[in-house]
Protein backbone atom coordinates (compact mmCIF):
# COMPACT_ATOMS: atom_id res chain seq x y z
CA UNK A 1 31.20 -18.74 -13.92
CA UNK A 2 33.54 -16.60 -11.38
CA UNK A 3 31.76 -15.46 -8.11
CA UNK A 4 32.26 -12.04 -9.14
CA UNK A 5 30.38 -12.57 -12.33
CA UNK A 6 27.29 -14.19 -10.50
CA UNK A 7 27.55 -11.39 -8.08
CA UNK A 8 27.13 -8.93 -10.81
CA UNK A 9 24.65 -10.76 -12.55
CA UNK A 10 21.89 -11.25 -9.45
CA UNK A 11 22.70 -7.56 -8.24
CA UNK A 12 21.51 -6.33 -11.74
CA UNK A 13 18.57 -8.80 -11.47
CA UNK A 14 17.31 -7.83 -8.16
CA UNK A 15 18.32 -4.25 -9.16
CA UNK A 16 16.17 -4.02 -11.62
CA UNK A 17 13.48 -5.38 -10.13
CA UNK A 18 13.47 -3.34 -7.10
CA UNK A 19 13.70 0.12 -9.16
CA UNK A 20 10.29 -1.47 -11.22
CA UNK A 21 8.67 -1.83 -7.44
CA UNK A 22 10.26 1.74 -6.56
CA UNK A 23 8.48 3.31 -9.69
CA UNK A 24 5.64 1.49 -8.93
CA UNK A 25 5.74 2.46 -5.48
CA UNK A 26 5.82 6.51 -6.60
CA UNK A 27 2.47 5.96 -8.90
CA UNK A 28 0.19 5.13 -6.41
CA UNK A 29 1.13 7.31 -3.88
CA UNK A 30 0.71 10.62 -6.07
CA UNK A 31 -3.28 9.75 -6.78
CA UNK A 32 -3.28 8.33 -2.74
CA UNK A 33 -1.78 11.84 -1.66
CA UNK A 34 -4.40 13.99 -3.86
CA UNK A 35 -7.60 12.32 -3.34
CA UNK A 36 -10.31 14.52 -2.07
CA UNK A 37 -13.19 13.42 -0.44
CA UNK A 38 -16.06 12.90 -2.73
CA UNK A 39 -20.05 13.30 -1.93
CA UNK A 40 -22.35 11.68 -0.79
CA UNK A 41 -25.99 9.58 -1.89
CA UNK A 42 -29.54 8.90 -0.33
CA UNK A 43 -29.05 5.28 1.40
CA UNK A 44 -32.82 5.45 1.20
CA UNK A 45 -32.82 4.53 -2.49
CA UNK A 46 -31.87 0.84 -1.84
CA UNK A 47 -32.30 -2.17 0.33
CA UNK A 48 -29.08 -3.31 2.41
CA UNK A 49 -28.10 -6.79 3.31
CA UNK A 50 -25.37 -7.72 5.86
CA UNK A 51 -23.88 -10.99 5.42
CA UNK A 52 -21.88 -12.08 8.36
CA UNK A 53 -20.24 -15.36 8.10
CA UNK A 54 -19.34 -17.39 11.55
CA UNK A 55 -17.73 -20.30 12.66
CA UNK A 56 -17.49 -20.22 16.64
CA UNK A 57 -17.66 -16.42 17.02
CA UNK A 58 -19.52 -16.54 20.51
CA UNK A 59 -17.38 -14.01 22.06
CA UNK A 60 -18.12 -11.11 19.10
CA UNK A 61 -20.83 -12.06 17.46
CA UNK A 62 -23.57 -10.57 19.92
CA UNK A 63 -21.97 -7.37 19.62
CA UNK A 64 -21.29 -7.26 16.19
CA UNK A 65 -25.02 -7.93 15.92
CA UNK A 66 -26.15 -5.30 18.57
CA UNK A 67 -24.13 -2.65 16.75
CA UNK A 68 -25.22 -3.28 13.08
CA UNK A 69 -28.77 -3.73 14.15
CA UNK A 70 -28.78 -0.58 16.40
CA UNK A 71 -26.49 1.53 13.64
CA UNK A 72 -28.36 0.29 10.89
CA UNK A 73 -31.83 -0.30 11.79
CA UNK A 74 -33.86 -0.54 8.33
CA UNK A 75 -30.63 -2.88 6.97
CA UNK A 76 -31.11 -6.51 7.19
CA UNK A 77 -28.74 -8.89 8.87
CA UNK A 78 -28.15 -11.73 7.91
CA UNK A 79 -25.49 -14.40 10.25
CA UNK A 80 -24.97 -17.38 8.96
CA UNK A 81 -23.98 -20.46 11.44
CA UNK A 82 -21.49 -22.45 9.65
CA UNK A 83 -21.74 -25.53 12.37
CA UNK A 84 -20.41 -23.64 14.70
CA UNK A 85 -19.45 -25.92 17.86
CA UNK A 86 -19.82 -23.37 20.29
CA UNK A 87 -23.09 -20.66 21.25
CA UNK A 88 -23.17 -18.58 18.26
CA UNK A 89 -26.68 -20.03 16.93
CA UNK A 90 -27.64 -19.74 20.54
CA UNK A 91 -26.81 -15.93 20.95
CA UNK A 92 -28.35 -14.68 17.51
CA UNK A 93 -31.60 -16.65 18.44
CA UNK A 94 -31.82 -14.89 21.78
CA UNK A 95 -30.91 -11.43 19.93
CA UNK A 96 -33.61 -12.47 17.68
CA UNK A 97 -36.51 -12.76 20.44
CA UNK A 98 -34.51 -10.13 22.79
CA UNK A 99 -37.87 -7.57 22.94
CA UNK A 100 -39.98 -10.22 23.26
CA UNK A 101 -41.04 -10.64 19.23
CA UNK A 102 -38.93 -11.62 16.94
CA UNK A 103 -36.95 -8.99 15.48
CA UNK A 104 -37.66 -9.32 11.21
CA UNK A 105 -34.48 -7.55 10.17
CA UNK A 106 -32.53 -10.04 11.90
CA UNK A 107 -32.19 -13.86 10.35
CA UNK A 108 -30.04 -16.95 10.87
CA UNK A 109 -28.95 -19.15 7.95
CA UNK A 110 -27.88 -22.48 9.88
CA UNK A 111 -25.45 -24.82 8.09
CA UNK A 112 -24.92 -28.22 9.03
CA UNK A 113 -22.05 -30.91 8.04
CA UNK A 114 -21.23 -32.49 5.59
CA UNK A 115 -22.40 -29.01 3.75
CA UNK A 116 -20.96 -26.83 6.41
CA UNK A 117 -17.22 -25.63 6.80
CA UNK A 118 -16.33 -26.02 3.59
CA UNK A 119 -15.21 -22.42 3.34
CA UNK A 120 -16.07 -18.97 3.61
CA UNK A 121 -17.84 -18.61 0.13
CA UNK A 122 -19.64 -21.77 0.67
CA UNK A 123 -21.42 -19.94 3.51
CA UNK A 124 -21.96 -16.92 1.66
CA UNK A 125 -23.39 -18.69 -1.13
CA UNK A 126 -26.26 -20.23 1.24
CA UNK A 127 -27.23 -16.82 2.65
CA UNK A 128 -27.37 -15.91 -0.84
CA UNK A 129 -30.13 -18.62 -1.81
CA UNK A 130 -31.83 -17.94 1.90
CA UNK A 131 -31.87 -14.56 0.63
CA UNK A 132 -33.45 -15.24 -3.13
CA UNK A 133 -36.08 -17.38 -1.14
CA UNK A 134 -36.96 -14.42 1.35
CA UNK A 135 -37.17 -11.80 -1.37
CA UNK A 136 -39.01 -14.12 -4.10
CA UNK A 137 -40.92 -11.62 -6.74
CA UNK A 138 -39.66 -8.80 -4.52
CA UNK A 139 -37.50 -5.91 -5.98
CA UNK A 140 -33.86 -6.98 -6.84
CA UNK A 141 -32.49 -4.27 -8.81
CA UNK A 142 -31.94 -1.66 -5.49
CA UNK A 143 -30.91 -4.62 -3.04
CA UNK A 144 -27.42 -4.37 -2.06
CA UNK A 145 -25.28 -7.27 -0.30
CA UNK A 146 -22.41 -6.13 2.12
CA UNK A 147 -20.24 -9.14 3.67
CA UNK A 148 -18.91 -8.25 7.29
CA UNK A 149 -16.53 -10.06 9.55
CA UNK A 150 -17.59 -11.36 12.60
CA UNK A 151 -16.23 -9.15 14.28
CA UNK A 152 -16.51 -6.22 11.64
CA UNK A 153 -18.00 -2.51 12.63
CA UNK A 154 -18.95 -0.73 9.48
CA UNK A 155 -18.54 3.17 9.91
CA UNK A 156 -21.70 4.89 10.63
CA UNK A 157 -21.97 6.93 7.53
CA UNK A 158 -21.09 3.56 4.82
CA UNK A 159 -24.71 3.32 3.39
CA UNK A 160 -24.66 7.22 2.66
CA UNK A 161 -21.02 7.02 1.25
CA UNK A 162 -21.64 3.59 -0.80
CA UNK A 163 -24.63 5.30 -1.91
CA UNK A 164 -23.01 8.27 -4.15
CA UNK A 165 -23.62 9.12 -7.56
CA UNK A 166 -20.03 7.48 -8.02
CA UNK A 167 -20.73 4.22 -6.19
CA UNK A 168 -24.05 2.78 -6.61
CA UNK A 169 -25.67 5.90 -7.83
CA UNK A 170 -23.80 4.43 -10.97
CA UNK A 171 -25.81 1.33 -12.18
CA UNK A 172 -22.84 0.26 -13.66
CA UNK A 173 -20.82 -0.01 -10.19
CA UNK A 174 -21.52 -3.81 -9.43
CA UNK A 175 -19.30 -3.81 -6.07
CA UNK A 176 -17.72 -1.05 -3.91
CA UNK A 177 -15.21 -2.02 -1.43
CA UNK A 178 -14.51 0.19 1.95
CA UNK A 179 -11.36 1.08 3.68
CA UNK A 180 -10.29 -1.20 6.41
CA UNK A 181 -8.82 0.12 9.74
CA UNK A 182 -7.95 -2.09 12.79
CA UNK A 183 -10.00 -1.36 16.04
CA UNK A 184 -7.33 -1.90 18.45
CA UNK A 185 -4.08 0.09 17.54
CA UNK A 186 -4.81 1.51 20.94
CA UNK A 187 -5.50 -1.29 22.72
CA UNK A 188 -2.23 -3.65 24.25
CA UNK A 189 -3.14 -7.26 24.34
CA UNK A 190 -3.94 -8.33 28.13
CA UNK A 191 -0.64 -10.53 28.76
CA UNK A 192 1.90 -10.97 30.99
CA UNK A 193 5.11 -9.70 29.80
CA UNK A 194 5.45 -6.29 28.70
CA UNK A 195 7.67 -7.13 25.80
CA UNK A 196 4.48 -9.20 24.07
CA UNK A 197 2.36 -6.53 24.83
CA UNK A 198 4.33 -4.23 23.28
CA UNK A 199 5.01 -6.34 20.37
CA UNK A 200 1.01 -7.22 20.01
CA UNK A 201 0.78 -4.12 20.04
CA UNK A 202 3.00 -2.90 17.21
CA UNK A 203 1.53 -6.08 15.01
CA UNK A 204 -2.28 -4.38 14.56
CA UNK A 205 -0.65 -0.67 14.37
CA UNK A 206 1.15 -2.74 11.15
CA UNK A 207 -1.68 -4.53 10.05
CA UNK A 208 -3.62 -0.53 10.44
CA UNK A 209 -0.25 1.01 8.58
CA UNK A 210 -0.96 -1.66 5.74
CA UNK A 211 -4.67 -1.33 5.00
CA UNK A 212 -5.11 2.06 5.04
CA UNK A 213 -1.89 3.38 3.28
CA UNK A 214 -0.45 0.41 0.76
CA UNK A 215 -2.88 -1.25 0.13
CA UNK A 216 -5.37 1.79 0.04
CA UNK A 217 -3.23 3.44 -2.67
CA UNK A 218 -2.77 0.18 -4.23
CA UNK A 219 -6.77 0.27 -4.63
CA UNK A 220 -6.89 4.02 -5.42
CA UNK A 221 -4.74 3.51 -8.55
CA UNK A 222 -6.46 0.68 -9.44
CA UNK A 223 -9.53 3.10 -10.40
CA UNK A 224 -7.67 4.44 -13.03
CA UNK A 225 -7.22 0.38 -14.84
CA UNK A 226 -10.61 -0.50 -13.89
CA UNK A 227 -9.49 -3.46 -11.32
CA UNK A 228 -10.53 -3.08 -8.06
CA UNK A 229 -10.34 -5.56 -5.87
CA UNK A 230 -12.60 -6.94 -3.22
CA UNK A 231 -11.86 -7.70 0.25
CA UNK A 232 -13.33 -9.95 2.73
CA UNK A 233 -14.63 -7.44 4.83
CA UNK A 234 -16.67 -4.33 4.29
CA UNK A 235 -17.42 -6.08 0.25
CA UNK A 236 -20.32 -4.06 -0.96
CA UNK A 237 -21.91 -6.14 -3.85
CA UNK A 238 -25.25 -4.97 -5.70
CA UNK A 239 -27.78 -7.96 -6.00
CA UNK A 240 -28.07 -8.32 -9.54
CA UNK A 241 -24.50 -7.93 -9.76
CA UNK A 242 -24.72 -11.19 -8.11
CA UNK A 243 -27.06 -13.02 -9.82
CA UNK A 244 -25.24 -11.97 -13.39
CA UNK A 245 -22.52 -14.52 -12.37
CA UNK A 246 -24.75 -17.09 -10.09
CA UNK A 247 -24.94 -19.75 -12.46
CA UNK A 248 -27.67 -22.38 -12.67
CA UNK A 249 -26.95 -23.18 -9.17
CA UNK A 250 -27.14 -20.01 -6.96
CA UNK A 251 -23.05 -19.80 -6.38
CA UNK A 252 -21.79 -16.03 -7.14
CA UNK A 253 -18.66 -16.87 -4.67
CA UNK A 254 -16.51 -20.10 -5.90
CA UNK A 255 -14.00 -22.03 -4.12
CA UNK A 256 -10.86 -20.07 -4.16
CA UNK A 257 -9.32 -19.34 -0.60
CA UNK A 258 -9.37 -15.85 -1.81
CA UNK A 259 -12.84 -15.60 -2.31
CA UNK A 260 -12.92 -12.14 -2.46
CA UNK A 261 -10.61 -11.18 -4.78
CA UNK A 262 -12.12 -13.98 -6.84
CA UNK A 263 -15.41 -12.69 -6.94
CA UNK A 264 -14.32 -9.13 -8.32
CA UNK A 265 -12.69 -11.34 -11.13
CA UNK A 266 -15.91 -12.64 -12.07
CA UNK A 267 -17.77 -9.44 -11.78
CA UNK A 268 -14.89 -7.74 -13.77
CA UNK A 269 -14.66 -9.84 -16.54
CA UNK A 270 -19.08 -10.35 -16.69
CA UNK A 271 -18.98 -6.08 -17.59
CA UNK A 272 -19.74 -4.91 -14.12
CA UNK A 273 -17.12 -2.03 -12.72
CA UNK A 274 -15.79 -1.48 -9.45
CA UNK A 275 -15.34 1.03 -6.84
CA UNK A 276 -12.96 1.83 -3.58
CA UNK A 277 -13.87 4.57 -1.22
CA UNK A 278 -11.66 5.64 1.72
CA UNK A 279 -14.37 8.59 2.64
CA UNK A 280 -16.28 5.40 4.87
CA UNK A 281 -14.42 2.23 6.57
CA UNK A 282 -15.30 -0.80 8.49
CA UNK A 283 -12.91 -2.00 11.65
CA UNK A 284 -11.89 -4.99 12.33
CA UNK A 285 -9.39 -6.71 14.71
CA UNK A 286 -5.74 -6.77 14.04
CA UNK A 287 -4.45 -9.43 15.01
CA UNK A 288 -1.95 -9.70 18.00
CA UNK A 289 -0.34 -13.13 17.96
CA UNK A 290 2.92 -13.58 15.04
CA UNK A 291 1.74 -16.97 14.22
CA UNK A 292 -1.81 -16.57 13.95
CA UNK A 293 -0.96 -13.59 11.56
CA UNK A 294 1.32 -16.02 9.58
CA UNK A 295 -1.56 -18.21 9.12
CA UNK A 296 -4.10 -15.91 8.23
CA UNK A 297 -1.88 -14.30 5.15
CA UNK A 298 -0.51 -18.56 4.04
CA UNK A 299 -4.27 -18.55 3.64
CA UNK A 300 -4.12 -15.21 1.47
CA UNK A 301 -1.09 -16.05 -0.16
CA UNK A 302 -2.32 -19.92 -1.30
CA UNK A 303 -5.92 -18.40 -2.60
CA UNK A 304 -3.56 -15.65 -4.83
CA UNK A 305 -1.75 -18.76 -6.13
CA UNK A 306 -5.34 -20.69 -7.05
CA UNK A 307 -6.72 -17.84 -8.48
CA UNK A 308 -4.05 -17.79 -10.95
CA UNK A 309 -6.42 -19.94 -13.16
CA UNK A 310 -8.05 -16.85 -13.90
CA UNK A 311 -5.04 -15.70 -15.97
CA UNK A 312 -6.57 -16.97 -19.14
CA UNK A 313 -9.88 -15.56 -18.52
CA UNK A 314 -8.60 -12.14 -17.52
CA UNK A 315 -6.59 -11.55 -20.48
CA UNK A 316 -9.61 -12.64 -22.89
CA UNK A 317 -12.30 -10.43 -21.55
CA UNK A 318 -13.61 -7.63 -23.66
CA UNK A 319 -14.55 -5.99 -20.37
CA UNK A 320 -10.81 -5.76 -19.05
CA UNK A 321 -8.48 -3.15 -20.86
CA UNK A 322 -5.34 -4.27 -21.19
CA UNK A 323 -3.51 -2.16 -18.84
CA UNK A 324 -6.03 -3.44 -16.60
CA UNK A 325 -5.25 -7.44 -17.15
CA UNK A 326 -1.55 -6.43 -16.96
CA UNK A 327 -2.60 -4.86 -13.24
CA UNK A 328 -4.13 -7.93 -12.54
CA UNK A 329 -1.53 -9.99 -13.42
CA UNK A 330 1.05 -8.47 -11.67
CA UNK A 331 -1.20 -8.71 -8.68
CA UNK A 332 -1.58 -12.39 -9.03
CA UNK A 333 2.28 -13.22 -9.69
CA UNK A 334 3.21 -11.51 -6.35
CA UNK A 335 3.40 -14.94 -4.39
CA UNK A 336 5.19 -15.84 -7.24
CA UNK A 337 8.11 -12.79 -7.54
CA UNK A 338 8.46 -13.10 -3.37
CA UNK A 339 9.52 -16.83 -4.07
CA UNK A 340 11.89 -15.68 -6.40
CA UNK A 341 13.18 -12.85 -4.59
CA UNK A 342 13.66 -14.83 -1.94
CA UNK A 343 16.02 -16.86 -3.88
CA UNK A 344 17.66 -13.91 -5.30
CA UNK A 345 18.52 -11.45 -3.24
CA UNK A 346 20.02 -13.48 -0.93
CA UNK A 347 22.92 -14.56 -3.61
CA UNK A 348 24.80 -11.84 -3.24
CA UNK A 349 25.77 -11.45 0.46
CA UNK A 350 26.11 -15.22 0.65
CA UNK A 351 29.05 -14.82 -2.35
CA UNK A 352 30.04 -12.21 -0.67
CA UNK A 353 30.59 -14.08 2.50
CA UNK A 354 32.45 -17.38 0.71
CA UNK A 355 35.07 -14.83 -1.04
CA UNK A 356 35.74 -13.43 1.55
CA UNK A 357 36.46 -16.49 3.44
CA UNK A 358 38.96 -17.37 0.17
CA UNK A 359 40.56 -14.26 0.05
CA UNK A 360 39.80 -11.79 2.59
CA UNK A 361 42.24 -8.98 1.57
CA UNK A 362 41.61 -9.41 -2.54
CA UNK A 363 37.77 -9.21 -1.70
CA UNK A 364 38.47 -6.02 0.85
CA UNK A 365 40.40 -4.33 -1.70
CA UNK A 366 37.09 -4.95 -4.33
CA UNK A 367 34.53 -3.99 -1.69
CA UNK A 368 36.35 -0.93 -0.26
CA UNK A 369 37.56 -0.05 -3.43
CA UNK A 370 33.98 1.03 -4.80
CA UNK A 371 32.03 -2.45 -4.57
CA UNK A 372 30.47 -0.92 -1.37
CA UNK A 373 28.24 1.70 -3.23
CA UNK A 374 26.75 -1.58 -4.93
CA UNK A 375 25.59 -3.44 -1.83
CA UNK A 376 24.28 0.47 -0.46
CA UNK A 377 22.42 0.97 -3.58
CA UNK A 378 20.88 -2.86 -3.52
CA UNK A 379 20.29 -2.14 0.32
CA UNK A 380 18.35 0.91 -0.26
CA UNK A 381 16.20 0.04 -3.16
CA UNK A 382 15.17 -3.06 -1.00
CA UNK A 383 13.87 -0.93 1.95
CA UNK A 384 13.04 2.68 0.34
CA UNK A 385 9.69 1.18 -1.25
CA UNK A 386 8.49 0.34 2.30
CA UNK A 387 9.97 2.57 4.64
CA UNK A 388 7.74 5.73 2.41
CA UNK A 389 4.50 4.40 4.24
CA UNK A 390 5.35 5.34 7.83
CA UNK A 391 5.94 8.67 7.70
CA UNK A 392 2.53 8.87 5.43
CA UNK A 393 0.66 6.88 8.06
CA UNK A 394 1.88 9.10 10.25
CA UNK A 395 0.73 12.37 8.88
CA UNK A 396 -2.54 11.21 6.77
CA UNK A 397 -3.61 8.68 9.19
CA UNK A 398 -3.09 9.78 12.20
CA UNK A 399 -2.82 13.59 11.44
CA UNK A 400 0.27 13.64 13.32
CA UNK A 401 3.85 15.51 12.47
CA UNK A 402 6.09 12.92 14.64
CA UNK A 403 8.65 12.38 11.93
CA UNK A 404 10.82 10.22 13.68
CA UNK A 405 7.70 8.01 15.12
CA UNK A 406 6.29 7.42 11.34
CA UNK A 407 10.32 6.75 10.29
CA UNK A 408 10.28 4.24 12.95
CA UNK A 409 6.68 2.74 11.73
CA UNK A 410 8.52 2.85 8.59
CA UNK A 411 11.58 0.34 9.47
CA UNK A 412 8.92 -1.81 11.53
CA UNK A 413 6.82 -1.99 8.26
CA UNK A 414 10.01 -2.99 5.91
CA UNK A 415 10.31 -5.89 8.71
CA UNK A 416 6.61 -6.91 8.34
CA UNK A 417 6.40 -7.54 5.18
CA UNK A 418 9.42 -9.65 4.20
CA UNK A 419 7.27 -12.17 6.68
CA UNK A 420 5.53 -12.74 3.17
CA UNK A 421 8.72 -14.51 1.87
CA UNK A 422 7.81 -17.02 4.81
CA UNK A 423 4.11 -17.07 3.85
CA UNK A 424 4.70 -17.82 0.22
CA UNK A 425 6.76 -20.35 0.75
CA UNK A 426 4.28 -22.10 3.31
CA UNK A 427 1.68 -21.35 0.63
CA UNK A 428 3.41 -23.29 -2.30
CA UNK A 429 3.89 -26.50 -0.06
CA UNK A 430 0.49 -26.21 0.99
CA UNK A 431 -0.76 -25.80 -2.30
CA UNK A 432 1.68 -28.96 -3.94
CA UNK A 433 0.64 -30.77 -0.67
CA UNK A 434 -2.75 -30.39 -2.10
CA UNK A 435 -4.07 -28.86 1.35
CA UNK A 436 -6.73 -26.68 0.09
CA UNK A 437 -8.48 -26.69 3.07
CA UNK A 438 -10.07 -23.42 4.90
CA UNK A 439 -10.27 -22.63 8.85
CA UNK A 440 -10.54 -19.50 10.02
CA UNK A 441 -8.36 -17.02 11.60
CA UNK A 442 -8.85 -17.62 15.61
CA UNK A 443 -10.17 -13.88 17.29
CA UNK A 444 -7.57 -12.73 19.60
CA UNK A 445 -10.02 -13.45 22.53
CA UNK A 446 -10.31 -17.31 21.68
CA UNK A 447 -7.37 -18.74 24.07
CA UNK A 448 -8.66 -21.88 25.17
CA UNK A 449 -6.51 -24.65 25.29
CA UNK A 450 -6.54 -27.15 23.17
CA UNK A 451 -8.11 -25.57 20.24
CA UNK A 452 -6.60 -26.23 16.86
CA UNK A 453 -4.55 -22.95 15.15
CA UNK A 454 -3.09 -24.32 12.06
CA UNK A 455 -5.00 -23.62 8.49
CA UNK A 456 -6.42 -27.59 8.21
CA UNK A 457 -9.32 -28.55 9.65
């Protein structure tokens, strides 16, 4: 096979898959752009239940405490202390006796080892049962669960929003997920050189950029297929909803890394529906350092991979239409269509490069000759699909009409995400490796030396 005939060949291949993306791309922003904010419900009509899972989350955890309690003062909160080797127990018991009796809408589920930090839905699982023991014979039907990062702030106004005839005014809504912003896209990381700052910076404006314009349209057209997803953060999940795919032993969340997405997978294909709202949010802290970012989404990227076990089940529900299992699945083959783009798309400036080094003046002749417009085209189609979301952060966002700022976001965004070729690559030797293991993300405020970053623990 000639160069020139391979050349053709992967250009038409990575062609055509970029125009499928681009298409793609154009359906989920028209439904993103026209969304209207919907209204609102009586919070009063159920019980709430924060969930906040920690391992070593002294330096947020008191806050994140003080706010929910103070924000939301008839919710429960519920912190569970997966072995944590620093203060965290420590600081929610003091919070707990911190007016002098202790406070009953605040509790701490301790875990210990060999139980203990053995992954995120592990914990969530034992505030679960602490939770079935508190309530015993007590009214399950109204409780609703709602899992927040340590160092999550739900908006004000989520119990209201999540309330909604729409939401959980709907007895067939099992889980409603919230948009996710990033507190500190105004907020430089406190280092030395101005060039890290700057570039700490621009990481959690990216990480803001992502969540609430991609991957909020991604979850706004997903309400038209019946999938949407959970995340890990701001997961609204009604109790019975819960207890529908428990099991025998108490375990709604399994052992995927991606327990989130996971556990909408189970609650999907069990009957229950889904729901997104943007109208409420909960913040949470992007994260400054490259490498700790390239962790966190391995971790993403490896669960995606696991909970391609699911394909089977998916595909055979009676509860999943099938443009809705076809959603899914092109959701959980993305780890797998990065690897191979990775592959790809490369091919064609590397035979590019070798003719050229043959036969510089045949292969000028070809390229100026029209072969140009090819490499343009295949240029284009691989950056158009991501450039589209900075000028929209810019304006929906932010409310702002900097043009050339959001074109800039734009570029920077294109950038970001081909760092998931690296991440799904890390993920599949991980995952052949047979490293399942889960640690979490360190908080941007943990430097101490010495202190392990990489995903094993």
């Amino acid at each position: 096979m000639s160069l020139k005939v391979l050349l053709a060949i992967t250009q038409a291949f990575a062609l055509t898959m970029s125009v499928a993306f681009i298409v793609y791309v154009v359906v989920i922003i028209v439904p993103y752009l026209r969304r209207k904010p919907a209204p609102v419900g009586d919070p009063s009509a159920f019980t709430w239940h924060f969930f906040v899972p920690c391992r070593d989350e002294q330096t947020v955890i008191r806050e994140t405490v003080t706010y929910l309690r103070g924000t939301f003062p008839t919710a429960h909160v519920w912190v569970i202390d997966d072995d944590s080797e620093d203060r965290t127990a420590r600081v929610v018991r003091a919070l707990w006796r911190r007016r002098g009796a202790p406070d009953k809408f605040l509790h701490l589920v301790p875990r210990k080892r060999p139980e203990a930090r053995t992954g995120k839905g592990d914990a969530l699982n034992a505030a679960y049962q602490e939770l079935n023991t508190w309530l015993g014979d007590g009214r399950r039907d109204n409780a609703v669960v709602i899992v927040v990062d340590a160092d999550g702030r739900p908006a004000a106004n989520c119990l209201e929003v999540c309330a909604a005839e729409h939401l959980f005014g709907d007895e067939t809504i099992g889980a409603v997920q919230l948009d996710v912003w990033m507190s500190n896209v105004d907020t430089p990381p406190d280092r030395r050189f101005w060039l890290s700052r700057a570039f700490g910076l621009k990481l959690a404006q990216l990480q803001d950029l992502e969540f609430r314009t991609a991957i909020a349209a991604i979850q706004t057209s997903r309400g038209f297929t019946g999938t949407i997803s959970m995340g890990g953060n701001g997961q609204f999940t009604r109790l019975t909803a819960l207890d529908s795919i428990a099991g025998d032993h108490e375990q709604p969340w399994r052992g995927s890394l991606l327990e989130d997405f996971e556990l909408g997978v189970h609650l999907l294909t069990e009957g229950w529906r889904t729901g997104y709202t943007p109208d409420s949010h909960v913040a949470q802290e992007g994260l400054y350092s490259l490498r700790r970012f390239l962790v966190q989404r391995t971790r993403w990227g490896q669960g995606t991979m696991q909970c391609a076990r699911y394909l089977r089940r998916i595909w055979d529900s009676p509860h999943v239409s099938t443009l809705g299992a076809a959603e899914m699945m092109y959701y959980l083959a993305q780890p797998w269509m990065q690897l191979l783009g990775s592959l790809l798309y490369p091919i064609p400036f590397v035979v590019l490069l070798i003719s050229t080094a043959g036969d510089p003046a045949q292969v000028w002749t070809w390229f100026a000759g029209g072969a140009w417009i090819l490499f343009a085209i295949y240029g284009s189609f691989g950056l158009l699909p991501f450039l589209v979301w900075g000028p929209i952060y810019q304006m929906k966002c932010l409310r702002s009409k900097n043009l050339l700022r959001g074109i800039g976001m734009g570029f920077a965004y294109a950038a970001y995400i081909y760092t998931f070729y690296i991440t799904s690559w890390r993920a599949l030797f991980r995952l052949l490796r047979g490293r399942n293991g889960w640690a979490k993300t360190r908080r941007n405020t943990e430097n101490a030396p010495g202190v392990k970053i990489a995903l094993d623990s």
